[in-house]
C-alpha atoms as a PDB file:
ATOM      1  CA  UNK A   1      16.403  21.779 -14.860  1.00  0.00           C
ATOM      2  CA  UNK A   2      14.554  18.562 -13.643  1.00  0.00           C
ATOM      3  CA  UNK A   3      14.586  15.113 -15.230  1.00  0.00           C
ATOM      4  CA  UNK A   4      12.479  12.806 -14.327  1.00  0.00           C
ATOM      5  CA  UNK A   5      13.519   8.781 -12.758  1.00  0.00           C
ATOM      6  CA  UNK A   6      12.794   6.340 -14.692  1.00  0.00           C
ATOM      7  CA  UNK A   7      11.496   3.121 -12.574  1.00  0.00           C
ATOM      8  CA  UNK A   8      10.509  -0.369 -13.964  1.00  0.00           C
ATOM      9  CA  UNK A   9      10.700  -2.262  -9.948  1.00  0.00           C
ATOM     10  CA  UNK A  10       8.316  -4.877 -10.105  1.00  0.00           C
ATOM     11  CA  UNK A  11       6.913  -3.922 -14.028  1.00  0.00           C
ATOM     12  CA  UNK A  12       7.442  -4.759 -17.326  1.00  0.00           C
ATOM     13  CA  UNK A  13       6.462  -1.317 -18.423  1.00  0.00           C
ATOM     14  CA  UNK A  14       8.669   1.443 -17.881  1.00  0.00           C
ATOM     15  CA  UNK A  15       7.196   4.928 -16.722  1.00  0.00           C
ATOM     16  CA  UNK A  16       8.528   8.023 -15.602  1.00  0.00           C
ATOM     17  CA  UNK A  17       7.184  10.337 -12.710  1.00  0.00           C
ATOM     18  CA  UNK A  18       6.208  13.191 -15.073  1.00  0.00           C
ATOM     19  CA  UNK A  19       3.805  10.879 -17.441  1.00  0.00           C
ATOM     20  CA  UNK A  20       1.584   9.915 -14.929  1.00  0.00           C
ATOM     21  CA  UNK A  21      -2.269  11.522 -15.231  1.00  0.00           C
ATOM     22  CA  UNK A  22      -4.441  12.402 -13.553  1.00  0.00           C
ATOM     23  CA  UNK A  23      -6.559   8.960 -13.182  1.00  0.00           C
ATOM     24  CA  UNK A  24      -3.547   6.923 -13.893  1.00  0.00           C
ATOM     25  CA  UNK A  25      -3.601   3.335 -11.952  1.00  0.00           C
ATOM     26  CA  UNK A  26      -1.447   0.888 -10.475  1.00  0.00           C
ATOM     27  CA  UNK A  27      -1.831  -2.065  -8.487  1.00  0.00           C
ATOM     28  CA  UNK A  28       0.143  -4.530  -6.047  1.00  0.00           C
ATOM     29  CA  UNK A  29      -1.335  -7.713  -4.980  1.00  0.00           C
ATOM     30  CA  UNK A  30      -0.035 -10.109  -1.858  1.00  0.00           C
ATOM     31  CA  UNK A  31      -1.312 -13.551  -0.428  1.00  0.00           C
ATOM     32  CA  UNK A  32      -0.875 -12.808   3.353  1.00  0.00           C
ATOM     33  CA  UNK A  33       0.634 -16.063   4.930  1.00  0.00           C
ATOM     34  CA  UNK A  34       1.012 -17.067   8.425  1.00  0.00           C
ATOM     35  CA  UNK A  35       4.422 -16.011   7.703  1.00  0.00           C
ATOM     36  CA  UNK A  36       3.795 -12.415   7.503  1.00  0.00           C
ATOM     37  CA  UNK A  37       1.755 -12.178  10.358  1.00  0.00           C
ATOM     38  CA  UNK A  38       4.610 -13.678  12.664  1.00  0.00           C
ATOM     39  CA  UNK A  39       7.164 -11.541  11.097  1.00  0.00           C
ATOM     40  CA  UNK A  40       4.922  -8.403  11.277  1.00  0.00           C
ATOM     41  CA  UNK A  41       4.345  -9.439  15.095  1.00  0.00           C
ATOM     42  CA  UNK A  42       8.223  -9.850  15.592  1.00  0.00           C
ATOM     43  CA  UNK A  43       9.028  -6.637  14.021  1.00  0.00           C
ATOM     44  CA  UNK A  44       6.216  -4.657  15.563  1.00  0.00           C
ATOM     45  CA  UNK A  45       5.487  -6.056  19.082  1.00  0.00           C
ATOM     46  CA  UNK A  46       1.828  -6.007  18.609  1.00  0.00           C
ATOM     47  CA  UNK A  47       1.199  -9.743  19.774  1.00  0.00           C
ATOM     48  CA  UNK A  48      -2.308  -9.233  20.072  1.00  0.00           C
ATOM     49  CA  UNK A  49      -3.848 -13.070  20.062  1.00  0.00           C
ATOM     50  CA  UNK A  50      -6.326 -11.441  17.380  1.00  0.00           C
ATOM     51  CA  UNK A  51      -3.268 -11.844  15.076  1.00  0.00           C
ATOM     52  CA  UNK A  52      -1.357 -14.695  16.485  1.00  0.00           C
ATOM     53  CA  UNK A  53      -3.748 -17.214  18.625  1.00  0.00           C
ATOM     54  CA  UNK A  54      -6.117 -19.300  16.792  1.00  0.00           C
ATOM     55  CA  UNK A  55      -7.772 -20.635  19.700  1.00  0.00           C
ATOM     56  CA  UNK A  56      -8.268 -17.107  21.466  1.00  0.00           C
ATOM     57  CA  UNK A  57      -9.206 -15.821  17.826  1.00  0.00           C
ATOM     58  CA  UNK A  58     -12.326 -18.313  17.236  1.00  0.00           C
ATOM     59  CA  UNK A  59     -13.862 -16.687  20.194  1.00  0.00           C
ATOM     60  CA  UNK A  60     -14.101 -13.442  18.601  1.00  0.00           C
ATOM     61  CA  UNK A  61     -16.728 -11.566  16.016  1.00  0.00           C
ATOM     62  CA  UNK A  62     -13.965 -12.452  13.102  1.00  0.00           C
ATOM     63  CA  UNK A  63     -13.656 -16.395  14.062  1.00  0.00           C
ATOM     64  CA  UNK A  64     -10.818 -16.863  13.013  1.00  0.00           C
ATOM     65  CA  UNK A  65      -7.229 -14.765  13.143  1.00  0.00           C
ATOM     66  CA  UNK A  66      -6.773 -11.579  10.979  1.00  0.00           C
ATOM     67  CA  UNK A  67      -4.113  -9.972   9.767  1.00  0.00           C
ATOM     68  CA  UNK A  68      -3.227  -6.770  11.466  1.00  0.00           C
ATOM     69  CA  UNK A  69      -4.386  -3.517   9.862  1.00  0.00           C
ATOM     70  CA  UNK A  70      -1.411  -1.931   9.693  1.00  0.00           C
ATOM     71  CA  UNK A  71       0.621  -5.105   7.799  1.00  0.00           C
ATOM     72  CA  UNK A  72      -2.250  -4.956   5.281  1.00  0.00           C
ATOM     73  CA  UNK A  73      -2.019  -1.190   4.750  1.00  0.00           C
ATOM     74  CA  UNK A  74       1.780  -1.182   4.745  1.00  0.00           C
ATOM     75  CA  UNK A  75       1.243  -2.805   1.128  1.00  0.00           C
ATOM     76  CA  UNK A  76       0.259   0.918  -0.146  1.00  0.00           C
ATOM     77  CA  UNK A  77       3.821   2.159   0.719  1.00  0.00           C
ATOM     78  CA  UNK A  78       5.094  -0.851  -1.547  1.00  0.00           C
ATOM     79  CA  UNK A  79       3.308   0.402  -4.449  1.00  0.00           C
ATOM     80  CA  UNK A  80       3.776   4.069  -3.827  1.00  0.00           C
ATOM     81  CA  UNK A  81       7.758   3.658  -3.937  1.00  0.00           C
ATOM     82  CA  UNK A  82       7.788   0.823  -6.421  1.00  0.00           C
ATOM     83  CA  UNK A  83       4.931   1.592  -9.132  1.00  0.00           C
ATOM     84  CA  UNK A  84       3.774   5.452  -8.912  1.00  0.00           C
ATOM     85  CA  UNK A  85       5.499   7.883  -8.253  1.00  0.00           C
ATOM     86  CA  UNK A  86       8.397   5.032  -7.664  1.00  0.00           C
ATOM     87  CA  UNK A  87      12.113   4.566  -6.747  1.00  0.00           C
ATOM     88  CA  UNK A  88      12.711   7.578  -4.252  1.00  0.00           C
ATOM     89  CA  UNK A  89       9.000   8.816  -3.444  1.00  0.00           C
ATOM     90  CA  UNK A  90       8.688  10.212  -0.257  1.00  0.00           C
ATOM     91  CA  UNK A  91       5.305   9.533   1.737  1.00  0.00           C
ATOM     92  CA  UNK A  92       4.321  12.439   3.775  1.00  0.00           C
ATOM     93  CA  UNK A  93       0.500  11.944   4.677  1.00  0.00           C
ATOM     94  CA  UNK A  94      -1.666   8.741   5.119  1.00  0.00           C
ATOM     95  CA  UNK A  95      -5.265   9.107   5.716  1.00  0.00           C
ATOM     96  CA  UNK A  96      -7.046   4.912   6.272  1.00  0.00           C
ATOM     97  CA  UNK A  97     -10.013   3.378   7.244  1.00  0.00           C
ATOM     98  CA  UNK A  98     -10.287  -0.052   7.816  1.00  0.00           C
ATOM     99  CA  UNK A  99     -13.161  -1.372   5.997  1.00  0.00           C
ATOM    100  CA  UNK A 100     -12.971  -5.285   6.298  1.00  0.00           C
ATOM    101  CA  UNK A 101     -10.716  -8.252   8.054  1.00  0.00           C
ATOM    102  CA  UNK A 102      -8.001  -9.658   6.077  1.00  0.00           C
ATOM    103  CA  UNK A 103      -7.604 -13.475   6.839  1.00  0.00           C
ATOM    104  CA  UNK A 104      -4.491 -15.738   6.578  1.00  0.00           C
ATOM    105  CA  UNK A 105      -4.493 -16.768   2.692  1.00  0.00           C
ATOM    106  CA  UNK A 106      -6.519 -13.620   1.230  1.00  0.00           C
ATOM    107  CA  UNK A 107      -4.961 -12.268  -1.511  1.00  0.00           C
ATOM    108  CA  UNK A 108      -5.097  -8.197  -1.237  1.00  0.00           C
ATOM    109  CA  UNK A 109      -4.570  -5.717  -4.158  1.00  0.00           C
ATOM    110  CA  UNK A 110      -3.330  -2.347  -3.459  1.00  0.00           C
ATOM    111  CA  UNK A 111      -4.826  -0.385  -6.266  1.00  0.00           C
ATOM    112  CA  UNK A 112      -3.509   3.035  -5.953  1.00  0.00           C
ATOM    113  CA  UNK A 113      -5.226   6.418  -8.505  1.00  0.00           C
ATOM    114  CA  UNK A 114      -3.639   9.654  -9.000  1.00  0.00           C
ATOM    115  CA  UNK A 115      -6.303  12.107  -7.959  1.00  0.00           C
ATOM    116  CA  UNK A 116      -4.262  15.559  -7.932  1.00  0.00           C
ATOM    117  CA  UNK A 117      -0.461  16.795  -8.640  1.00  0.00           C
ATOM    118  CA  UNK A 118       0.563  20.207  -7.687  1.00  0.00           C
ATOM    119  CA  UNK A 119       3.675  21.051  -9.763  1.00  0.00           C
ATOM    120  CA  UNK A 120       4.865  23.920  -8.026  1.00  0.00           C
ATOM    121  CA  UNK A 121       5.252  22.254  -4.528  1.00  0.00           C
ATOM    122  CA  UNK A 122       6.165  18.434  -6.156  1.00  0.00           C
ATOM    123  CA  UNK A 123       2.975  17.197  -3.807  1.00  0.00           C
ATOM    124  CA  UNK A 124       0.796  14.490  -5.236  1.00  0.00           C
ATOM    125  CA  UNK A 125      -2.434  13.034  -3.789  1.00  0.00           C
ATOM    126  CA  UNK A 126      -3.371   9.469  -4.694  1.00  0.00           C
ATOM    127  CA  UNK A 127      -6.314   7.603  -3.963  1.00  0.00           C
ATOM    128  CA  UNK A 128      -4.799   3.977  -1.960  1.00  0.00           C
ATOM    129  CA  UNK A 129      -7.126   1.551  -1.212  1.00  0.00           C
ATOM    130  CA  UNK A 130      -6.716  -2.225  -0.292  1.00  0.00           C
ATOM    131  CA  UNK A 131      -9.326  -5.020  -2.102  1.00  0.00           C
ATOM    132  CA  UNK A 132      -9.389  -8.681  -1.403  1.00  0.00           C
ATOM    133  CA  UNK A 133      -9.974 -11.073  -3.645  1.00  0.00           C
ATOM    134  CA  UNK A 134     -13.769 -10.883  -3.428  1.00  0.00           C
ATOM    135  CA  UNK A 135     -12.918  -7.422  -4.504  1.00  0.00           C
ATOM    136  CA  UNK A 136     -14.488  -6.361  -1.700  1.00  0.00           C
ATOM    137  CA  UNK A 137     -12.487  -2.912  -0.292  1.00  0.00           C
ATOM    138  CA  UNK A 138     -10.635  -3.906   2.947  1.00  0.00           C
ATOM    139  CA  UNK A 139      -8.743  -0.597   3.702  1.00  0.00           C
ATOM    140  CA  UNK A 140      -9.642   2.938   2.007  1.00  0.00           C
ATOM    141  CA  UNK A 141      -6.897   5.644   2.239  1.00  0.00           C
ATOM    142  CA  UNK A 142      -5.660   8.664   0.592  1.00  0.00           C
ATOM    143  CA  UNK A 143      -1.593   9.087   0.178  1.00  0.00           C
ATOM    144  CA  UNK A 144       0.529  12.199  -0.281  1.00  0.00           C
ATOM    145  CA  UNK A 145       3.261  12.216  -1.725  1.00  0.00           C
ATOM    146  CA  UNK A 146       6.559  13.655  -2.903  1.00  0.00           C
ATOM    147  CA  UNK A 147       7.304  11.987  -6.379  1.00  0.00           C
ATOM    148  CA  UNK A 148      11.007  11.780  -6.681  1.00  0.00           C
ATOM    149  CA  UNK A 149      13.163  14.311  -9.265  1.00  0.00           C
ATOM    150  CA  UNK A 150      16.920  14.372 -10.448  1.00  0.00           C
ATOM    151  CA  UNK A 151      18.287  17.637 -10.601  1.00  0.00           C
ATOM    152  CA  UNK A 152      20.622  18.114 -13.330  1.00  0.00           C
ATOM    153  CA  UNK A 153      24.274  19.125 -12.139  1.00  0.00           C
END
């Protein structure tokens, strides 16, 4: 028999992985600092002077530096394992297009939609896209997913 995990990471409202619906949403928002772009760059290697050098930065089409895609899209896994499914959801597929530069002091908002659940394989597809706070739609992605399940012993 299967019981479903209760997670309440980062809510006030508790949910479990089997009350979700179809259309159910979340979101996740995040002020990218200068902070996070350095500690991506550290972690990552990708010191590409788009992300880290102001002066070389100004010369491009953006202006100014931008945050790397991938920091900005690494937000949806936050939300997937914190909000829905939650605490133990395993990410197996991530389809993204990168819509729109993210800039040092943008606040972004993961807003993640159920869109499909197959019960017999425990497979989930939700719709993840990124919006700044123009609510303009800086990364568009779809996520699947393994929500997490306790078997009973």
């Amino acid at each position: 028999m299967m019981k479903a995990i209760t997670s309440d990471i980062m809510m006030n409202t508790k949910y479990t992985v089997m009350n979700f619906d179809i259309g159910h949403i979340v979101t996740f928002s995040k002020t990218i600092s200068e902070f996070d772009i350095y500690q991506f760059a550290g972690i990552t290697g990708d010191f590409n002077p788009l992300h880290v050098n102001e002066e070389y930065a100004k010369s491009t089409r953006f202006g100014k530096r931008i945050a790397h895609g991938m920091l900005t899209s690494s937000f949806i896994c936050t939300a997937l394992g914190t909000q829905m499914p939650g605490v133990g959801t395993i990410h197996l597929n991530q389809n993204l297009s990168f819509k729109k530069p993210v800039y040092i002091g943008d606040t972004i908002t993961v807003k993640l939609e159920l869109l499909e659940k197959n019960a017999d394989k425990n497979i989930w597809v939700i719709k993840s896209d990124v919006y700044n706070q123009h609510d303009e739609i800086v990364v568009e992605g779809t996520s699947t997913v393994k929500p997490p399940i306790i078997h009973e012993v």
